[in-house]
Protein backbone atom coordinates (compact mmCIF):
# COMPACT_ATOMS: atom_id res chain seq x y z
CA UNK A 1 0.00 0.00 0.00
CA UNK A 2 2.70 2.49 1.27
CA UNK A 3 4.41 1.76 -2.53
CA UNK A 4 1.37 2.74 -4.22
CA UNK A 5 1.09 5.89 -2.73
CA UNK A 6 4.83 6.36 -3.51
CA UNK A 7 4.39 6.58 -7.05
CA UNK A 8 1.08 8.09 -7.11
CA UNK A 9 3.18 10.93 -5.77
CA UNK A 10 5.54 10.23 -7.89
CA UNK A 11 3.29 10.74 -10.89
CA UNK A 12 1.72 13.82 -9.61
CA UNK A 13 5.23 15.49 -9.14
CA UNK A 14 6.43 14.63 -12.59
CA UNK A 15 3.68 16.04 -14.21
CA UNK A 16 3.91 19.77 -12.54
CA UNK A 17 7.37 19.64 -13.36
CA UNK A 18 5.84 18.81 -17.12
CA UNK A 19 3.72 21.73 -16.54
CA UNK A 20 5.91 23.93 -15.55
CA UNK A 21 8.39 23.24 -17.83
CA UNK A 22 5.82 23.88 -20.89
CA UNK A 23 4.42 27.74 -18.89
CA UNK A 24 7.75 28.61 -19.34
CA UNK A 25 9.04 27.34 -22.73
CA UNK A 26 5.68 28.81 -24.17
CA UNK A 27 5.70 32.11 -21.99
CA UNK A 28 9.55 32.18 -23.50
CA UNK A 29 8.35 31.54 -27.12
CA UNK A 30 5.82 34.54 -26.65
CA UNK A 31 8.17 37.07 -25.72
CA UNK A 32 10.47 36.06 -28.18
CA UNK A 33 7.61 37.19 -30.81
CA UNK A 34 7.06 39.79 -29.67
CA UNK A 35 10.43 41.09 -29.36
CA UNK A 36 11.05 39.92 -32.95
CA UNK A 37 7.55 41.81 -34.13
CA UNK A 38 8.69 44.69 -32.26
CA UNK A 39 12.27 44.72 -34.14
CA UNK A 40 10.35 45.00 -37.41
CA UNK A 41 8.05 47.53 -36.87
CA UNK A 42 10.61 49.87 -36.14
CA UNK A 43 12.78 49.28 -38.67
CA UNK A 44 9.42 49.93 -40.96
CA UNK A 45 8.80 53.65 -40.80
CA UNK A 46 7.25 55.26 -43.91
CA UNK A 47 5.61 58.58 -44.11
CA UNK A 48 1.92 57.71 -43.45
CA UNK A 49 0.55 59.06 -46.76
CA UNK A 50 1.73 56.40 -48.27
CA UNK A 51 0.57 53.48 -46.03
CA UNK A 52 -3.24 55.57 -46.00
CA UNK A 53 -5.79 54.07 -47.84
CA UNK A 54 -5.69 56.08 -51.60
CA UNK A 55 -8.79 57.67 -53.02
CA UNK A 56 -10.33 56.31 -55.97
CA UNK A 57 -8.94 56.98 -59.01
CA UNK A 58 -11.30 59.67 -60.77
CA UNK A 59 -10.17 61.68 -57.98
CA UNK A 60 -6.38 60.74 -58.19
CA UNK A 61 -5.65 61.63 -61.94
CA UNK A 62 -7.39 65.06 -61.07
CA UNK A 63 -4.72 66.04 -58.90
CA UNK A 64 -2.41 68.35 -59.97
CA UNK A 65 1.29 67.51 -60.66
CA UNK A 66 2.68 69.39 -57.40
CA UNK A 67 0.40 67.17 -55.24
CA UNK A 68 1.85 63.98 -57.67
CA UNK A 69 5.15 64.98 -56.85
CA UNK A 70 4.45 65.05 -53.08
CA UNK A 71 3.05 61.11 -53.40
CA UNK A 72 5.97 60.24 -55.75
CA UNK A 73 8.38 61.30 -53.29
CA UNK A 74 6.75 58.62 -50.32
CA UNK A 75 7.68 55.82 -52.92
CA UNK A 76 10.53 56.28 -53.71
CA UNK A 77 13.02 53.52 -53.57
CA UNK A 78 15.48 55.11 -51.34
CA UNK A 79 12.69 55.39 -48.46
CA UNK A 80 12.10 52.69 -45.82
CA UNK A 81 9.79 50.04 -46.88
CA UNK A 82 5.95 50.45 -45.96
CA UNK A 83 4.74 49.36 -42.86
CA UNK A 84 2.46 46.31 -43.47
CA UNK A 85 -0.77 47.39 -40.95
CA UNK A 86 -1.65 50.07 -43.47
CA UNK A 87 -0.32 49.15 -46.62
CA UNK A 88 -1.93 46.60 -48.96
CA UNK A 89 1.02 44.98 -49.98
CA UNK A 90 2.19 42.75 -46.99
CA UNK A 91 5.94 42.08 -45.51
CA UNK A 92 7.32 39.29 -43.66
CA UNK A 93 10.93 38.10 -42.03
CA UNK A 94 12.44 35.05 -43.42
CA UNK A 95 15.40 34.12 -42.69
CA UNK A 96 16.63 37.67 -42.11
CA UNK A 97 15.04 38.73 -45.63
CA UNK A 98 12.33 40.53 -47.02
CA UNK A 99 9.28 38.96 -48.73
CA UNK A 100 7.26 40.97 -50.16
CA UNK A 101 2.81 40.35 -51.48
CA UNK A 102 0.83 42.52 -53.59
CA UNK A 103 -3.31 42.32 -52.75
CA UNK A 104 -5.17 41.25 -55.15
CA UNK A 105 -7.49 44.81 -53.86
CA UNK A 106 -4.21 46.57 -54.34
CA UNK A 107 -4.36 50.02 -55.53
CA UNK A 108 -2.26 51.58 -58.63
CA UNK A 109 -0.38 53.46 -56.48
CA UNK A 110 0.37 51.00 -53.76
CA UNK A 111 1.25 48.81 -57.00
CA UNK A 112 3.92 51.55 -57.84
CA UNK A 113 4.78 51.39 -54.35
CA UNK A 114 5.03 47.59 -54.14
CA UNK A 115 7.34 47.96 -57.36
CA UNK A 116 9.98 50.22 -56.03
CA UNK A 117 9.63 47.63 -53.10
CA UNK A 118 10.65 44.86 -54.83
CA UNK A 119 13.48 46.93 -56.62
CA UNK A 120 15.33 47.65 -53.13
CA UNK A 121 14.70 44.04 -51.94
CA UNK A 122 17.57 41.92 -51.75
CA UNK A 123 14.81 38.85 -51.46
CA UNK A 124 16.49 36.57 -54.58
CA UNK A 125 12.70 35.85 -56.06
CA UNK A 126 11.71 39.49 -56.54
CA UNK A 127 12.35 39.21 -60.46
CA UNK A 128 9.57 36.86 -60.37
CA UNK A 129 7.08 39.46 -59.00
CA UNK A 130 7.29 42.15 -61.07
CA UNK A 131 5.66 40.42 -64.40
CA UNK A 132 2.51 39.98 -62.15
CA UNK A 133 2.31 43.26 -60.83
CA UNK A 134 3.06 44.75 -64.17
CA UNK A 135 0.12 43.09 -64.92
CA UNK A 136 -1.98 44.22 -62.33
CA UNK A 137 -0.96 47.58 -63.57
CA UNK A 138 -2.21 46.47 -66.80
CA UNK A 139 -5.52 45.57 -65.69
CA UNK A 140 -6.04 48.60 -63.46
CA UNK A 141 -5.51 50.67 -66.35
CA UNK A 142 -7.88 48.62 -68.81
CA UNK A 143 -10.39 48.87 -65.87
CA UNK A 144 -9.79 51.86 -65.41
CA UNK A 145 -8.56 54.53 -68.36
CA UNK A 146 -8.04 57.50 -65.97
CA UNK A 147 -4.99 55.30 -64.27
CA UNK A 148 -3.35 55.62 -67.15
CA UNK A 149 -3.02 59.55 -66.50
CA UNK A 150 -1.89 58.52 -63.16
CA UNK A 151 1.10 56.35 -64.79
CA UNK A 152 2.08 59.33 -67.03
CA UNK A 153 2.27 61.54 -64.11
CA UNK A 154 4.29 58.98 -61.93
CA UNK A 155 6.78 58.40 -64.87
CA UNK A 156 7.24 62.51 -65.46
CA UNK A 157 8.07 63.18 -61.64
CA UNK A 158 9.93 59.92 -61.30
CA UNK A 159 13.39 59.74 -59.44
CA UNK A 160 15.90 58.83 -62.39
CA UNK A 161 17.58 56.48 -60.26
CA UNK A 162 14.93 54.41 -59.97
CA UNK A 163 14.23 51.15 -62.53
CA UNK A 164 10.18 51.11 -62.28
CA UNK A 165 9.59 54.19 -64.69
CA UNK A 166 11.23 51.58 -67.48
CA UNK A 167 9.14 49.11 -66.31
CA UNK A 168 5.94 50.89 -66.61
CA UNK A 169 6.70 52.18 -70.11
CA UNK A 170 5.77 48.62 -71.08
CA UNK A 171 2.40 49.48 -69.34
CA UNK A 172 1.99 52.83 -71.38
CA UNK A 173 3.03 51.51 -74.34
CA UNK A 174 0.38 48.59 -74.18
CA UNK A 175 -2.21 50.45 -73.31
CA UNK A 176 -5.54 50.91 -74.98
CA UNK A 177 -7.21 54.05 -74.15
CA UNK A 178 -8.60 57.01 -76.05
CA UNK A 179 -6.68 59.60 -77.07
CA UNK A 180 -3.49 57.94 -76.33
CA UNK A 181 -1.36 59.46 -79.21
CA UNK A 182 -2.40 62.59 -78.06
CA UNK A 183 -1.38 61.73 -74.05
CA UNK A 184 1.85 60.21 -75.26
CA UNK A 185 3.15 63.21 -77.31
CA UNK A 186 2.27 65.50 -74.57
CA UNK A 187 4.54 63.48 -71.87
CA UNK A 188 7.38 63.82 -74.43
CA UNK A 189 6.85 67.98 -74.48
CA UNK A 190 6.57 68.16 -70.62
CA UNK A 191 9.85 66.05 -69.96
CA UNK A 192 11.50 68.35 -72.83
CA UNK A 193 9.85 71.63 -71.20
CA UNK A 194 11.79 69.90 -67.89
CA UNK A 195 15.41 71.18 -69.20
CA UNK A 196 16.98 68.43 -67.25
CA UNK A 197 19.67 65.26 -68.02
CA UNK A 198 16.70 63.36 -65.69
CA UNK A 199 14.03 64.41 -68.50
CA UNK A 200 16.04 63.80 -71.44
CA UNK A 201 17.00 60.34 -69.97
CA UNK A 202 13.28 59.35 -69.82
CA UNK A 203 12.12 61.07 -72.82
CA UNK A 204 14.66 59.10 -74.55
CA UNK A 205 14.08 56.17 -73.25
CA UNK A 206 10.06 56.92 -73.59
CA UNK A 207 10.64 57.84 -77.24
CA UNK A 208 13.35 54.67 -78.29
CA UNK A 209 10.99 52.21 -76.25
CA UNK A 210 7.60 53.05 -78.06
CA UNK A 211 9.10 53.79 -81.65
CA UNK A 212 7.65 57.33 -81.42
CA UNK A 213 10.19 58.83 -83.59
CA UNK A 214 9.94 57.08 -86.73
CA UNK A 215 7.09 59.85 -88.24
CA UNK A 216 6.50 62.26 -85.79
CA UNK A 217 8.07 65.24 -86.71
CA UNK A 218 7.68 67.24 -83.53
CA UNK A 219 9.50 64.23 -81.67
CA UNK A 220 12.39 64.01 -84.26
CA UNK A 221 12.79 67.46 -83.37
CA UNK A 222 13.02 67.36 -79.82
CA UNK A 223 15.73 64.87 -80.44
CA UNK A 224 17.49 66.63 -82.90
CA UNK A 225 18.05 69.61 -80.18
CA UNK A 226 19.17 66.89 -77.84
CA UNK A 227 21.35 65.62 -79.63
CA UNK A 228 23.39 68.80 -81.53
CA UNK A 229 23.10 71.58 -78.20
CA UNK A 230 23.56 68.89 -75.06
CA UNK A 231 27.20 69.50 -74.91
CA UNK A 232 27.40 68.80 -70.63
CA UNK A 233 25.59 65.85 -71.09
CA UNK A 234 27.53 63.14 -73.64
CA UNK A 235 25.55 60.28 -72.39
CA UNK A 236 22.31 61.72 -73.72
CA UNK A 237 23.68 63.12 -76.29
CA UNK A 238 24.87 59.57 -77.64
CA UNK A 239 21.49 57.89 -77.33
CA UNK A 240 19.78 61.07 -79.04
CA UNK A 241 22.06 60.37 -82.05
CA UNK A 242 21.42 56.74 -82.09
CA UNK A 243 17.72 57.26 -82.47
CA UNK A 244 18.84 59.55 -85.65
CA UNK A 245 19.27 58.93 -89.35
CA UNK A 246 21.67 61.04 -91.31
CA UNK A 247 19.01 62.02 -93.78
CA UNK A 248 16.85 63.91 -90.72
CA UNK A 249 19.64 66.39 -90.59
CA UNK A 250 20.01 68.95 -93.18
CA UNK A 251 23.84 69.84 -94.09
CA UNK A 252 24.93 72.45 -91.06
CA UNK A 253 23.42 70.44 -88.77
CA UNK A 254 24.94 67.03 -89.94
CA UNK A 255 28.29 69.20 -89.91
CA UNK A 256 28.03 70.67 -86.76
CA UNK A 257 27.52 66.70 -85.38
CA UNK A 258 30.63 65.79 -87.01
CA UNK A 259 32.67 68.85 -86.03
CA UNK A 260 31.95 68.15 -82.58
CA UNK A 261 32.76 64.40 -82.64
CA UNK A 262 35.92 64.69 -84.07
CA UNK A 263 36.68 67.37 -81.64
CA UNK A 264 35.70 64.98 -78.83
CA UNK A 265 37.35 62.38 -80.36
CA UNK A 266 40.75 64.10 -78.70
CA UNK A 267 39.58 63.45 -75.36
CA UNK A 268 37.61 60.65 -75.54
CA UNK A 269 38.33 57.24 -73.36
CA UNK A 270 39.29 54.09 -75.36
CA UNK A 271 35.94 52.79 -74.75
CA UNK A 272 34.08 55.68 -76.68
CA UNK A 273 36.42 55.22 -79.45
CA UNK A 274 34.61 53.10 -81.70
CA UNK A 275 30.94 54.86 -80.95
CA UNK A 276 31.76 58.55 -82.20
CA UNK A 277 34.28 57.40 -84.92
CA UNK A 278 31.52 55.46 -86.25
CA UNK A 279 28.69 58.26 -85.91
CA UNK A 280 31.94 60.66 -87.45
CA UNK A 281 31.65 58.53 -90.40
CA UNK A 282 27.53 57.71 -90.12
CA UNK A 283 26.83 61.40 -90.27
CA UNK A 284 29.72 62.59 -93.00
CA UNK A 285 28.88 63.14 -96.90
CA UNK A 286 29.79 59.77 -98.54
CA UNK A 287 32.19 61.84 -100.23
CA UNK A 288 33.89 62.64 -97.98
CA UNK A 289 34.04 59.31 -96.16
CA UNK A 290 37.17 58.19 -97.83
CA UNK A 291 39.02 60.38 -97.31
CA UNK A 292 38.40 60.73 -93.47
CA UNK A 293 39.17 56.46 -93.27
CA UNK A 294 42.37 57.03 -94.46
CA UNK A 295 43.59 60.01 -92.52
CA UNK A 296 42.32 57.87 -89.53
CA UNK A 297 44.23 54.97 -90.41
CA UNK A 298 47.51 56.87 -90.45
CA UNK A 299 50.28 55.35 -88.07
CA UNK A 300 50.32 58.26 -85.94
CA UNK A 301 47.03 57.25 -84.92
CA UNK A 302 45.90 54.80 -81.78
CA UNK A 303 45.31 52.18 -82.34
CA UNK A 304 41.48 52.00 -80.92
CA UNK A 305 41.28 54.78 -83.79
CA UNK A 306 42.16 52.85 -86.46
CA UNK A 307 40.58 49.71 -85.47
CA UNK A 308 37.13 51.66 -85.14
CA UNK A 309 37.79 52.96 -89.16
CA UNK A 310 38.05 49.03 -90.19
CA UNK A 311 35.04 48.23 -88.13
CA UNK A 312 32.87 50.90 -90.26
CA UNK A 313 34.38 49.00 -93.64
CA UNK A 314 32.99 45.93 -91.85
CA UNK A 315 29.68 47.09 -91.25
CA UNK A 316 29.31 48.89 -95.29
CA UNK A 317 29.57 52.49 -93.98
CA UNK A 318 32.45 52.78 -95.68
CA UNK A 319 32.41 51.39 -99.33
CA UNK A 320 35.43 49.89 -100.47
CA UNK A 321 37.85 51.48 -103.17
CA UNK A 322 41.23 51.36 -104.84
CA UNK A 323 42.58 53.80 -102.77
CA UNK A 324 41.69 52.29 -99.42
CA UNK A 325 42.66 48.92 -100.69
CA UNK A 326 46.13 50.00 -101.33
CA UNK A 327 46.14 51.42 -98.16
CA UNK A 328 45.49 48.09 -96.40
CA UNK A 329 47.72 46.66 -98.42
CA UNK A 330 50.30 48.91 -97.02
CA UNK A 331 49.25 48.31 -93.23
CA UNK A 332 48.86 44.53 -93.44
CA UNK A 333 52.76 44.04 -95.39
CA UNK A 334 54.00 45.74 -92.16
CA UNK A 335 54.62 43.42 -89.68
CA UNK A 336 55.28 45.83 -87.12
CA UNK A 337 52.27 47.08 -87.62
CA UNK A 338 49.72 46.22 -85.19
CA UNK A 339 47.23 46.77 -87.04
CA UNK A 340 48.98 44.57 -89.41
CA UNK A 341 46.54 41.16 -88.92
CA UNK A 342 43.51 43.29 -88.89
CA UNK A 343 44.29 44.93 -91.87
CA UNK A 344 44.74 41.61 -93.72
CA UNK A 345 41.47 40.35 -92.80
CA UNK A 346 39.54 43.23 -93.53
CA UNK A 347 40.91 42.66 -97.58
CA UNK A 348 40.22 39.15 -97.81
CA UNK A 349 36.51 39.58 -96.10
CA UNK A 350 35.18 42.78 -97.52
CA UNK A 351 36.90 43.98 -100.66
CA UNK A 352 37.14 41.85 -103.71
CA UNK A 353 40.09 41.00 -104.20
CA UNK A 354 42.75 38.38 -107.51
CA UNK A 355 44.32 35.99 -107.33
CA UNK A 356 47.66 38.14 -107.40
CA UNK A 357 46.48 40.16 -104.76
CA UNK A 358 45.59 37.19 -102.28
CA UNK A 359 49.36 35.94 -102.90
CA UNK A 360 50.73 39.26 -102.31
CA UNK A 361 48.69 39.10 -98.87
CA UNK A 362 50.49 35.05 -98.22
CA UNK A 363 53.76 36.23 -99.05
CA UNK A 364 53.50 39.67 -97.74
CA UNK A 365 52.23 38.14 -94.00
């Protein structure tokens, strides 16, 4: 009798201990959370105009573009990330990362917002999300045709750094809506009226992206002025220039292009080289273009120089001829020469050239 009662108590004391054990672990577990859910929301603070439930969208593309500016600046990439009890796109901790969920009830703007999200996220599957959410801009838009005011706005006032005004040209250039032309056009004019490298960048990238210079007149203008008075800003001027064809330039403006590539030509890196030689030669009277390859292929020359010349004889901006060819000939019999090889090659692939010739090229090598 005396051993039953022995491990009834026994029994009894093992399973407080069990209990106890378990209040604690849990109560542990629990503050643990709520530490960790602490941690997070402070590291989440976003001005709270973002994270505010948006007005509908009749109302949004009737604000003006001072008030835009004002939004565009809460979603920008640089800011923290929004905090998820007020935003409808929703974050969560992984393994120290940050995943990030766009609503399906998601507005347009918290769809821009979710966007520049995902571009600051270091979370490795982002590039997966932003095909659906382009989407979801897509559909917003065909819902909706005011929104796609609200995306023309955004991309005007957008911060250059950021990658989601490319993204949403996609958007704008799918788009079916009334009066788009129209709408398009007048983005181009207010990002020219902007006088900025930011504004040229997009309307450049606007205008290359939706093929909006191949007629319109008023465009091919705009990016004519780009591209012969942006002297403090090369990089613009260079894509202006590729969007150009040598017959949309009358004479003193084709000159004035080539007068001021050759005299950047001087100073220009190696890398650049090959791009304004080539446009020297894309935007110079065919006449003329002879003449100007063989000057360039003079010894005293770099060598990036005069490997840029044979890569234009490559391509057929430069036609071939008897005076060029002897030329070449002249180069590639020079072993010393180290243009010597490439000068040889260029003969036997793009002029035409006898027998005799070919065995003066063997025995001259």
């Amino acid at each position: 009798m005396k051993g039953n009662y022995t491990a009834t108590f026994i029994v009894i004391m093992l399973t407080l201990a069990a209990f106890a054990g378990g209040y604690w672990l849990g109560t542990r577990n629990t503050l643990e959370h709520l530490r960790s859910d602490k941690a997070l929301s402070n590291n989440q603070n976003l001005s709270t105009d973002i994270s505010k439930p948006l007005s509908n969208s009749n109302s949004q593309a009737a604000q003006s573009s001072t008030t835009f500016g004002k939004i565009i600046e809460n979603i920008s990439p640089h800011v923290e990330l929004p905090n998820t009890e007020k935003s409808n796109f929703q974050l969560a901790e992984v393994q120290n990362d940050i995943e990030l969920t766009l609503f399906e009830n998601a507005s347009i703007m918290d769809t821009i917002a979710f966007l520049n999200a995902l571009n600051a996220s270091e979370n490795k599957d982002r590039f997966d999300k932003f095909a659906p959410a382009l989407e979801s801009l897509r559909n917003a838009v065909k819902n909706n045709p005011d929104n796609f005011q609200i995306l023309i706005d955004y991309f005007a006032e957008s911060d250059i750094d950021s990658e989601i005004p490319y993204y949403i040209t996609s958007v704008l250039q799918s788009a079916e809506v009334e009066g788009k032309d129209i709408l398009m056009n007048d983005l181009v004019l207010r990002l020219s009226a902007q006088g900025t490298s930011s504004g040229n960048t997009r309307l450049l990238h606007l205008i290359s992206s939706t093929g909006m210079h191949y007629e319109n007149e008023e465009i091919i203008s705009t990016i004519k002025n780009i591209a012969l008075y942006s002297q403090a800003d090369s990089t613009n001027r260079t894509y202006a220039l590729d969007l150009l064809m040598p017959y949309q330039l009358n004479p003193t403006e084709k000159n004035k292009v080539v007068s001021d590539l050759s005299f950047a030509l001087n100073h220009a890196p190696r890398e650049e080289v090959s791009y304004i030689l080539e446009n020297i030669i894309r935007f110079s009277n065919k006449s003329e273009r002879i003449n100007l390859a063989t000057n360039y292929l003079a010894y005293t020359n770099n060598f990036e120089t005069r490997v840029a010349i044979l890569s234009t004889m490559h391509n057929g901006s430069i036609k071939p001829s008897d005076a060029l060819k002897e030329k070449l000939f002249g180069i590639a019999e020079n072993s010393s020469d180290p243009l010597s090889t490439h000068a040889r090659d260029t003969l036997l692939y793009v002029f035409e050239i006898d027998n005799d010739e070919y065995e003066r090229l063997r025995s001259g090598g």
